[in-house]
C-alpha atoms as a PDB file:
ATOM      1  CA  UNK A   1       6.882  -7.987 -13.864  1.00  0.00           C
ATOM      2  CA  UNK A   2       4.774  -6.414 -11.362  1.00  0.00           C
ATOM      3  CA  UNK A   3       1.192  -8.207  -9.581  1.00  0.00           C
ATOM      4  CA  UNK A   4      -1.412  -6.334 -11.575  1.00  0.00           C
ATOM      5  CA  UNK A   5      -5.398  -6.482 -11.471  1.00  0.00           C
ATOM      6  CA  UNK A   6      -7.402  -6.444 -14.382  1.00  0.00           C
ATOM      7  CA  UNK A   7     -10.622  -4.410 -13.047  1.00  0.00           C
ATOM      8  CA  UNK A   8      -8.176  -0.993 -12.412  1.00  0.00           C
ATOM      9  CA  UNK A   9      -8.392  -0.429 -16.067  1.00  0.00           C
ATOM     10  CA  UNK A  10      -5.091   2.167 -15.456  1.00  0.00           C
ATOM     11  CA  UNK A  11      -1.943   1.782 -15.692  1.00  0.00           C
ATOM     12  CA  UNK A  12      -0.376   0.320 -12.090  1.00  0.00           C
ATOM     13  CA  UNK A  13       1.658  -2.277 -10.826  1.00  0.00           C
ATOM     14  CA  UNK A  14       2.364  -4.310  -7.158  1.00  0.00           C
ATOM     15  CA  UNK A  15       5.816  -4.634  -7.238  1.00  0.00           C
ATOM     16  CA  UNK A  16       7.784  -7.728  -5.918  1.00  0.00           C
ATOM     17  CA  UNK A  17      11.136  -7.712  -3.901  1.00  0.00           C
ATOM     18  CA  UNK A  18      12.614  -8.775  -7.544  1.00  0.00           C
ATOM     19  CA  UNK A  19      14.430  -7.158 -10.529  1.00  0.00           C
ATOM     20  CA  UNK A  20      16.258  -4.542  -9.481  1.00  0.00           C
ATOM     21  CA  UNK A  21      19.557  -3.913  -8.241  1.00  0.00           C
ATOM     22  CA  UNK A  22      20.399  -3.617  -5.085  1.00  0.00           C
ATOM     23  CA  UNK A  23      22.173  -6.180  -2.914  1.00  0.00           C
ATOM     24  CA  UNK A  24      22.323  -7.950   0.431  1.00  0.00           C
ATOM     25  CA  UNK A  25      19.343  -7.991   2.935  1.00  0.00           C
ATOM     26  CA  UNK A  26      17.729  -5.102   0.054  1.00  0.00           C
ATOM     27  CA  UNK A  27      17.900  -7.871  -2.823  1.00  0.00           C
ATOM     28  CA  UNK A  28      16.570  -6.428  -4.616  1.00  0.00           C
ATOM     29  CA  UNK A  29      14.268  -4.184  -5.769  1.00  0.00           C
ATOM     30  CA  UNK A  30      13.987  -2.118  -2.567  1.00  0.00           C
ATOM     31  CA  UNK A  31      12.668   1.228  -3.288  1.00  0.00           C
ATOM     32  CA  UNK A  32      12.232   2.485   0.137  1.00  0.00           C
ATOM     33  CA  UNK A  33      14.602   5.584   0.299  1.00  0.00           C
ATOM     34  CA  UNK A  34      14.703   5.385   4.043  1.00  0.00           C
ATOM     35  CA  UNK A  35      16.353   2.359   4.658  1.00  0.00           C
ATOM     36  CA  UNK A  36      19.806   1.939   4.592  1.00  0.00           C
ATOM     37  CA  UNK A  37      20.644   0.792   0.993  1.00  0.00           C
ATOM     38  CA  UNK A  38      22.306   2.753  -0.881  1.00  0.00           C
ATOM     39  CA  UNK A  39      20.700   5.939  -2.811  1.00  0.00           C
ATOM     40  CA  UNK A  40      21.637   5.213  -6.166  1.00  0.00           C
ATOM     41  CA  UNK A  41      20.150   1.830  -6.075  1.00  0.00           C
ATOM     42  CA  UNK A  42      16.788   2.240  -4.521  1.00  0.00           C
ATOM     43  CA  UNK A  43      16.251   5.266  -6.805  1.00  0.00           C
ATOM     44  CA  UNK A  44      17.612   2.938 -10.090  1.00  0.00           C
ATOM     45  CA  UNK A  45      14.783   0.596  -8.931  1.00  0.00           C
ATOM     46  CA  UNK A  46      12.024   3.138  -8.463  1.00  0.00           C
ATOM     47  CA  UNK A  47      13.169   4.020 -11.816  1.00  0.00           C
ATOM     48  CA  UNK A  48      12.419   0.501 -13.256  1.00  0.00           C
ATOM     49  CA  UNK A  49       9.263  -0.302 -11.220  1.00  0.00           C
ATOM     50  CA  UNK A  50       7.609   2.839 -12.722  1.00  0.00           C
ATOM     51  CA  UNK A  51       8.719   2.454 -16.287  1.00  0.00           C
ATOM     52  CA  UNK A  52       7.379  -0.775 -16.030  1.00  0.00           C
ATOM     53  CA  UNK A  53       4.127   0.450 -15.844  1.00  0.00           C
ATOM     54  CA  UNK A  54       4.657   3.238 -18.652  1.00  0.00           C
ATOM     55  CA  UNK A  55       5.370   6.586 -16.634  1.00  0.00           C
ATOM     56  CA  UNK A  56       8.499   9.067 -16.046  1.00  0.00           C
ATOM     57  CA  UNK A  57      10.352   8.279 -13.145  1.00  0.00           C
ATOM     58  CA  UNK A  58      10.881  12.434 -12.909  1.00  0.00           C
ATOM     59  CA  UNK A  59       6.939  11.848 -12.070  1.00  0.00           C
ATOM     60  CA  UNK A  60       6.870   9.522  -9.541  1.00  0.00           C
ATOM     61  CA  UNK A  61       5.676  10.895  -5.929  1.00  0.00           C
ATOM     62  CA  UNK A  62       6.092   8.859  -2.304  1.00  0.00           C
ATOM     63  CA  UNK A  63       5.480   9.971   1.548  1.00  0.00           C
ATOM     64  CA  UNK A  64       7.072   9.350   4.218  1.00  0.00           C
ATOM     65  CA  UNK A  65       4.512   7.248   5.291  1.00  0.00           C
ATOM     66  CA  UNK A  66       3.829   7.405   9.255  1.00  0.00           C
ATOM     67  CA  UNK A  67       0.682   4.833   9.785  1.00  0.00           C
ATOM     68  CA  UNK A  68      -1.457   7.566   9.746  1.00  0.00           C
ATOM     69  CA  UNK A  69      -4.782   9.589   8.357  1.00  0.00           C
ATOM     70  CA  UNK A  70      -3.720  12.284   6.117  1.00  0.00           C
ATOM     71  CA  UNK A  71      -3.858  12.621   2.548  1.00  0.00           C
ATOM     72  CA  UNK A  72      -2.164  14.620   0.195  1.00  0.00           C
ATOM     73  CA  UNK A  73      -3.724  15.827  -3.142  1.00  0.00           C
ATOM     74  CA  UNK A  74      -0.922  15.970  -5.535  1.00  0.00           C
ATOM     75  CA  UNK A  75      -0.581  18.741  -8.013  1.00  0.00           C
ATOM     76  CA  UNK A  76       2.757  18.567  -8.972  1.00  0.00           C
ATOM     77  CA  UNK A  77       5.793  16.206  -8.509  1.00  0.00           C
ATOM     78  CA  UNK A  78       8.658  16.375  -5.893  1.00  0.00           C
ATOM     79  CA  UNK A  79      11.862  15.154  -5.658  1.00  0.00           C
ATOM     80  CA  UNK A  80      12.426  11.727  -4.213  1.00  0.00           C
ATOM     81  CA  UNK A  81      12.801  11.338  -0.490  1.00  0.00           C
ATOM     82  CA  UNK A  82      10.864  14.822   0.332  1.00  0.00           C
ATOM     83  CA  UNK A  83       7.516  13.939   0.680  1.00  0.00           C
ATOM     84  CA  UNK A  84       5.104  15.387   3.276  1.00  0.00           C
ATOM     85  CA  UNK A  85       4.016  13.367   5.911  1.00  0.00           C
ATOM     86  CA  UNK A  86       1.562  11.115   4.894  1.00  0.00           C
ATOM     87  CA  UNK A  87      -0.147   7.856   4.088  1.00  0.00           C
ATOM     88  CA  UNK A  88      -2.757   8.713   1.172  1.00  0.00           C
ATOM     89  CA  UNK A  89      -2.152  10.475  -2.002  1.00  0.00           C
ATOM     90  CA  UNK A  90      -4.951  11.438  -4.701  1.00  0.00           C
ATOM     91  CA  UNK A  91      -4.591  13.117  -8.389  1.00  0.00           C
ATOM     92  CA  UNK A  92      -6.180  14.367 -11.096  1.00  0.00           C
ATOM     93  CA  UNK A  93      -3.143  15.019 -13.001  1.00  0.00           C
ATOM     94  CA  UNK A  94      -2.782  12.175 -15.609  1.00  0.00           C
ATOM     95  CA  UNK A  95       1.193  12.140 -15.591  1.00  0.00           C
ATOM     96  CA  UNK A  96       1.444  11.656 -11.642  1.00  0.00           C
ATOM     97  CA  UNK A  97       2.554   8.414 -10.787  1.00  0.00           C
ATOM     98  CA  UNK A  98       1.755   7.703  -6.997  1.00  0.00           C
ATOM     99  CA  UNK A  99       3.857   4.989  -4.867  1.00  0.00           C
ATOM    100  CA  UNK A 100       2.933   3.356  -1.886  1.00  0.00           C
ATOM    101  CA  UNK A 101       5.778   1.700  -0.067  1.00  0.00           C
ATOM    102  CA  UNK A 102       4.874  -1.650   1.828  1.00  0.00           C
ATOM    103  CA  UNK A 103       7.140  -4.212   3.678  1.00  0.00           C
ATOM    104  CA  UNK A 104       3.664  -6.248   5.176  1.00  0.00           C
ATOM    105  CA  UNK A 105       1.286  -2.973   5.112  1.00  0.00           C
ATOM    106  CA  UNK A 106      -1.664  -3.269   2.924  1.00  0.00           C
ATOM    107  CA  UNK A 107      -1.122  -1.172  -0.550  1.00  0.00           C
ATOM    108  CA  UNK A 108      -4.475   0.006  -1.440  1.00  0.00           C
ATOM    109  CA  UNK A 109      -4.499   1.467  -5.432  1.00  0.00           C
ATOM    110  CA  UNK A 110      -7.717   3.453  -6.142  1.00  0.00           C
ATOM    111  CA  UNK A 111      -8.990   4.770  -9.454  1.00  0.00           C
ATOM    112  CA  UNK A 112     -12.104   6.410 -11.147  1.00  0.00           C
ATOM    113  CA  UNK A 113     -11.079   6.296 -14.815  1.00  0.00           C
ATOM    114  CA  UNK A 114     -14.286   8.506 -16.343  1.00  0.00           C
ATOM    115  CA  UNK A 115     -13.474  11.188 -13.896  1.00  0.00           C
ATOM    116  CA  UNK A 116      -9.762  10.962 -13.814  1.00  0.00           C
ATOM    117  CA  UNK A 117      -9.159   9.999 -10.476  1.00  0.00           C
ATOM    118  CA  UNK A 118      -6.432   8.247  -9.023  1.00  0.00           C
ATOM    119  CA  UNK A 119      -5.506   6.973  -5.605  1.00  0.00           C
ATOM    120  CA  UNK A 120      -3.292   5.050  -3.280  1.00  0.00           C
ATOM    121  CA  UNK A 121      -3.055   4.792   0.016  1.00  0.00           C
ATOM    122  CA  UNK A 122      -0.915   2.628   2.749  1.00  0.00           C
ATOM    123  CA  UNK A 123      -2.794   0.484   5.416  1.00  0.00           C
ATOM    124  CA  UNK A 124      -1.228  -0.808   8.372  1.00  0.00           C
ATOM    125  CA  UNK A 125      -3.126  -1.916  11.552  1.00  0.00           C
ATOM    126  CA  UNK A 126      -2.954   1.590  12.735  1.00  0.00           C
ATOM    127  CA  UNK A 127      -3.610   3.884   9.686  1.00  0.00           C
ATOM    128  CA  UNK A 128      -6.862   1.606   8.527  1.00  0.00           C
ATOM    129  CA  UNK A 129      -7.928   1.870  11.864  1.00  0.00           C
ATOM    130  CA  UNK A 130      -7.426   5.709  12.334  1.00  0.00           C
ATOM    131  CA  UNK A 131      -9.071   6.147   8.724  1.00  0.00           C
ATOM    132  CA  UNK A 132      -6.369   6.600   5.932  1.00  0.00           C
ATOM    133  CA  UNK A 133      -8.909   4.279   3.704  1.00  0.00           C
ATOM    134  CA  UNK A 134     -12.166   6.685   3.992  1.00  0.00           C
ATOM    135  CA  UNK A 135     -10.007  10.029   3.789  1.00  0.00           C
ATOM    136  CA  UNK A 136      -8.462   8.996   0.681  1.00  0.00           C
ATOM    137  CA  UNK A 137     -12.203   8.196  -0.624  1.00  0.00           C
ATOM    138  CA  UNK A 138     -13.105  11.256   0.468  1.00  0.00           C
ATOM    139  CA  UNK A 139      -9.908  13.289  -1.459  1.00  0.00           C
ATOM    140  CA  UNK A 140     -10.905  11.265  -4.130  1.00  0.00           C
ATOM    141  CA  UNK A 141     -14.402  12.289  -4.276  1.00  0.00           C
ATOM    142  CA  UNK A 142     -13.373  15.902  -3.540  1.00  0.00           C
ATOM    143  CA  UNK A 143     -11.885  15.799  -7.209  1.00  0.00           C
ATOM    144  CA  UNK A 144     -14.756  14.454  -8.833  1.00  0.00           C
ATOM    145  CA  UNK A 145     -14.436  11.078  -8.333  1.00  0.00           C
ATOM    146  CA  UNK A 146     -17.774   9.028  -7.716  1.00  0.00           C
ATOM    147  CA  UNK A 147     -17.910   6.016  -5.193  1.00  0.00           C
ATOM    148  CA  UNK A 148     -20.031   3.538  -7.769  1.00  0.00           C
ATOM    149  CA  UNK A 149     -17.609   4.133  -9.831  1.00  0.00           C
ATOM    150  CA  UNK A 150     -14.051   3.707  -8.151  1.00  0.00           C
ATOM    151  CA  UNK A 151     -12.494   0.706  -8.518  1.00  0.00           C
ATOM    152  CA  UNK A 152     -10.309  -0.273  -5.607  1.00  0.00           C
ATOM    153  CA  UNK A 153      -7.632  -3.224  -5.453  1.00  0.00           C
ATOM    154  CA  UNK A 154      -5.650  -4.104  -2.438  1.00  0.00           C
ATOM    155  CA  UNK A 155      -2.043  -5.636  -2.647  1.00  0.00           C
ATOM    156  CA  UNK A 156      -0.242  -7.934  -0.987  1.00  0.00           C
ATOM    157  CA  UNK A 157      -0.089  -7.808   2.775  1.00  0.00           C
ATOM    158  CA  UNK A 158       0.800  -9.928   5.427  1.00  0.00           C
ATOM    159  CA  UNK A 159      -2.019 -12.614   5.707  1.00  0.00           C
ATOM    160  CA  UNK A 160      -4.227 -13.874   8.546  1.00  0.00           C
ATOM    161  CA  UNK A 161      -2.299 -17.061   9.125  1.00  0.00           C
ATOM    162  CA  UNK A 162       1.096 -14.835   9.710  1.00  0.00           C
ATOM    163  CA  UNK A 163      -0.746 -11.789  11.857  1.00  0.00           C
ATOM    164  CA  UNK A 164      -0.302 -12.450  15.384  1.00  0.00           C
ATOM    165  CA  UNK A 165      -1.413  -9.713  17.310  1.00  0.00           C
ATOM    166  CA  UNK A 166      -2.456  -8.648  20.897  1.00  0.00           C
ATOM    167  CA  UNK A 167      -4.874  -6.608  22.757  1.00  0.00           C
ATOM    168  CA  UNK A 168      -3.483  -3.325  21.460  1.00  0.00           C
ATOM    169  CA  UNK A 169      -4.972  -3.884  18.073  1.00  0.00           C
ATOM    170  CA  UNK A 170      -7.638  -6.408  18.846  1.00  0.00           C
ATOM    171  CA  UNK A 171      -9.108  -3.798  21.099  1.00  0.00           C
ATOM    172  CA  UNK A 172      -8.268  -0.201  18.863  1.00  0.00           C
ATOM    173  CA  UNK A 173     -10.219  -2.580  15.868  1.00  0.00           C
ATOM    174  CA  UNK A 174     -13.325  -3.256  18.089  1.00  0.00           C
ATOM    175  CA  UNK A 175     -13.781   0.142  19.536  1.00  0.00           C
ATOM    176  CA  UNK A 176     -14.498   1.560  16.310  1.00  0.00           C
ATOM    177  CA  UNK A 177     -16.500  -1.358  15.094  1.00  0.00           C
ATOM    178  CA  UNK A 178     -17.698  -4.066  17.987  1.00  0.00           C
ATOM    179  CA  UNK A 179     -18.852  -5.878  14.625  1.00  0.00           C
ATOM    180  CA  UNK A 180     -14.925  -5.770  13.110  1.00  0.00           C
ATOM    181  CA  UNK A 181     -14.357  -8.917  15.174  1.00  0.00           C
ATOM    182  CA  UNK A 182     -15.019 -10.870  12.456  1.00  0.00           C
ATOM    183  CA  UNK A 183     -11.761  -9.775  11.090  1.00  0.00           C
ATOM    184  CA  UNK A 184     -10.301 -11.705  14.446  1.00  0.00           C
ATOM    185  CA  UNK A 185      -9.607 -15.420  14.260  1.00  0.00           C
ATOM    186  CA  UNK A 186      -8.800 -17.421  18.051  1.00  0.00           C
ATOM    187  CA  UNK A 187      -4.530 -17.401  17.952  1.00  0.00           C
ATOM    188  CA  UNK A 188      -2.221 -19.939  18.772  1.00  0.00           C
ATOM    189  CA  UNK A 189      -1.392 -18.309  21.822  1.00  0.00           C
ATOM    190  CA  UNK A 190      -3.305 -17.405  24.420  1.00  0.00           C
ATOM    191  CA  UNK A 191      -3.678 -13.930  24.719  1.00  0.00           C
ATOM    192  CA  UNK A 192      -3.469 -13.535  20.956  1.00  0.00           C
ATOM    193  CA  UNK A 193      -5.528 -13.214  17.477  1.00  0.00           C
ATOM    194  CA  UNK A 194      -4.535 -13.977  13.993  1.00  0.00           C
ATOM    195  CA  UNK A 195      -5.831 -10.571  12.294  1.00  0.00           C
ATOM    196  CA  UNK A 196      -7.647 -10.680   8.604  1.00  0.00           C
ATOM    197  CA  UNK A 197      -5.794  -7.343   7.366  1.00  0.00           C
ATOM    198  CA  UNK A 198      -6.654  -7.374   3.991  1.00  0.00           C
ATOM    199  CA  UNK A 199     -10.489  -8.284   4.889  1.00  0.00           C
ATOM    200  CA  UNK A 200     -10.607  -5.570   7.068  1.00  0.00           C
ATOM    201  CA  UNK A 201      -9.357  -3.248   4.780  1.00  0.00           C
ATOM    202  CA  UNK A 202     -12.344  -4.302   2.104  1.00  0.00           C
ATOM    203  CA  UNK A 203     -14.380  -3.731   5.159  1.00  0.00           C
ATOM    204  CA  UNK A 204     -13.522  -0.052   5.205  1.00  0.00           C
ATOM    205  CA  UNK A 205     -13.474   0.244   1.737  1.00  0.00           C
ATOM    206  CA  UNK A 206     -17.005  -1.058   1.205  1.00  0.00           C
ATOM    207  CA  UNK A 207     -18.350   1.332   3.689  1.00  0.00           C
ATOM    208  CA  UNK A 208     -17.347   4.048   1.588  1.00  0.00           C
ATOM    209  CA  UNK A 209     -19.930   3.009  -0.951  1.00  0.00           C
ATOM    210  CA  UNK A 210     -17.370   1.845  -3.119  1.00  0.00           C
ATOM    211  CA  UNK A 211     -18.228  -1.612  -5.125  1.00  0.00           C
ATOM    212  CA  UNK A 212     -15.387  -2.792  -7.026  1.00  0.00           C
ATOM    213  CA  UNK A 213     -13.037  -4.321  -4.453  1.00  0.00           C
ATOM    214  CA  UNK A 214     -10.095  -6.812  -5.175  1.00  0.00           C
ATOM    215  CA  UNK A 215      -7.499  -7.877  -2.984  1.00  0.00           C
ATOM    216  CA  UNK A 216      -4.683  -9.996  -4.502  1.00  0.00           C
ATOM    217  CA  UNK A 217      -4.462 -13.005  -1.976  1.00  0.00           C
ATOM    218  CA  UNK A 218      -0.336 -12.823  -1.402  1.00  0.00           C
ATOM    219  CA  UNK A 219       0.958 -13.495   1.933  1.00  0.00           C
ATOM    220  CA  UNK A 220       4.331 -11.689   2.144  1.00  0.00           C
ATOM    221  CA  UNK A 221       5.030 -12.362   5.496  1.00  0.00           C
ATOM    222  CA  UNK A 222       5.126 -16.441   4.260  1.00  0.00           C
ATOM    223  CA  UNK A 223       6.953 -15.761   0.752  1.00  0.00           C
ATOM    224  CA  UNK A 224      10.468 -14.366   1.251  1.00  0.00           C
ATOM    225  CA  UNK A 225      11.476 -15.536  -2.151  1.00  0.00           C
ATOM    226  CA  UNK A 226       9.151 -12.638  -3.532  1.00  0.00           C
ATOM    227  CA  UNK A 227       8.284  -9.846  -0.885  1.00  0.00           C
ATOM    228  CA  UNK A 228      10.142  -8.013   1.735  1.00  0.00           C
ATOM    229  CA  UNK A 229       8.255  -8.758   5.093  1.00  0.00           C
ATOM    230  CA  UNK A 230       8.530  -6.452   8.499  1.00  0.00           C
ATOM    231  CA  UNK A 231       7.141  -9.179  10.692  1.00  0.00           C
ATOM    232  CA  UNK A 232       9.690 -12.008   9.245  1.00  0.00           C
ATOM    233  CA  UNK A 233      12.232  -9.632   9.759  1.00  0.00           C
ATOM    234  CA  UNK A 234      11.283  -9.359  13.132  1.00  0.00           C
ATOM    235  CA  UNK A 235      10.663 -12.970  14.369  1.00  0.00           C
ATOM    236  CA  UNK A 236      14.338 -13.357  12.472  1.00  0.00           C
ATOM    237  CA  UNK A 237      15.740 -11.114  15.558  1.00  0.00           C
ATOM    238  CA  UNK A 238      15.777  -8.085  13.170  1.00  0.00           C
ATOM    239  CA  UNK A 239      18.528  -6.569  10.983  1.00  0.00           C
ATOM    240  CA  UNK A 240      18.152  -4.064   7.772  1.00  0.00           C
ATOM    241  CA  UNK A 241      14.924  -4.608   5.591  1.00  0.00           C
ATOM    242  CA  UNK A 242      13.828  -3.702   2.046  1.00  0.00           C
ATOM    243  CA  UNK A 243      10.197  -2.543   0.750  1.00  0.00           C
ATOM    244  CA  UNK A 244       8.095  -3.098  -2.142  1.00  0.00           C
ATOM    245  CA  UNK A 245       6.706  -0.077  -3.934  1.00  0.00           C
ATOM    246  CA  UNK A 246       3.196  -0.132  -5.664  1.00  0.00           C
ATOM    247  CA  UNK A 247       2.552   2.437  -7.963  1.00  0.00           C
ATOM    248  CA  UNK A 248      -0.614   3.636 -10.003  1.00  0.00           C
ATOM    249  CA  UNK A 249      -0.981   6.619 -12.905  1.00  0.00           C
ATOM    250  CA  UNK A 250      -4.053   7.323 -15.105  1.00  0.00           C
ATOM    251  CA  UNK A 251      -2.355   8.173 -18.308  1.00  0.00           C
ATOM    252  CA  UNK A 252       1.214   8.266 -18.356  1.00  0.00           C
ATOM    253  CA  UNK A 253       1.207   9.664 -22.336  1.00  0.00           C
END
């Protein structure tokens, strides 16, 4: 069963690294189509993560995500794996389910049920800081949407215990908000910061005008038994790597 949040009020789901049916380092509900599990199996378990939630799989939409701005206003479904280039999606279309793959990212599900709005957008480091959370706000509003009245929830990330970082982000964060260092705790390292992702993403978020803000407090960098995690994969000396999928739709009929 998927991590949901009660103040969405649409069908949507955070999906764990369990239930599904791949094998190996993708155990195993990887639904990240550019890895290097096998096809049939990622797609079986985007299958099951979005009927778990109600929808068509045939309806189901990703990007290939590239920790960037843009956002993509979704009309009409494509086929899996052929995304545009992106990191935000918005819809109006009640039978589009949108999915956000994460592997430590921040998963961001937006939704304005009275207008019919839906959202999601990934947030790493790099695409919160560049903007991905206030242009997907902003496609949002575009189709009607109203900021009172969008309810926002972010998903599980890597927490501020796990996120060592350096300069490079410490000092891309503060040049677009000297007041953002709030989001920096002193590291264990000299040289370093332990980085409050998921507060700085309700940072961004809030500035939008938005008022309804969750974030579900899941470290997935610390649990391995439930979430894929880039940065445990890394201090592990690397090696193949599944991803978690969170998906949202506002009526799937």
């Amino acid at each position: 069963m998927p991590l949901t949040a009660d103040s969405l009020r649409v069908p949507h789901g955070f999906f764990t690294r369990q239930g599904g049916v791949s094998g190996g380092p993708y155990a195993s509900l990887n639904c990240s189509l550019s890895s290097g599990d096998a096809r049939d199996a990622v797609l079986a378990n985007r299958a099951r993560a979005v009927r778990a939630i109600g929808a068509d799989p045939d309806r189901l939409v990703g990007l290939m995500q590239v920790h960037g701005a843009e956002v993509i206003e979704v009309t009409t479904p494509w086929s899996p794996g052929s995304g545009p280039r992106a990191d935000g999606m918005v819809t109006n279309r009640p039978d589009i389910a949108l999915g956000i793959i994460t592997a430590d990212c921040a998963p961001i599900l937006l939704a304005d049920p009275k207008a019919g709005v839906a959202g999601a957008a990934h947030a790493g480091w790099r695409g919160a800081v560049a903007g991905v959370i206030e242009a997907t706000v902003g496609a949002m509003i575009h189709l009607g949407a109203q900021p009172a009245a969008i309810v926002a929830v972010i998903g599980p990330c890597i927490g501020q215990t796990s996120y060592e970082v350096s300069a490079d982000l410490r000092d891309a964060v503060l040049a677009r908000e000297p007041n953002h260092a709030r989001f920096l705790a002193p590291g264990r390292r000299e040289g370093r910061w332990q980085f409050d992702l998921a507060g700085y993403c309700t940072a961004r978020l809030a500035a939008t005008g938005i008022h309804s803000i969750s974030v579900l407090d899941v470290d997935t960098a610390a649990d391995k038994a439930m979430f894929f995690s880039h940065r445990r994969r890394t201090l592990n000396g690397g090696g193949p790597i599944g991803h978690q999928i969170s998906i949202i739709t506002l009526d799937p009929g």
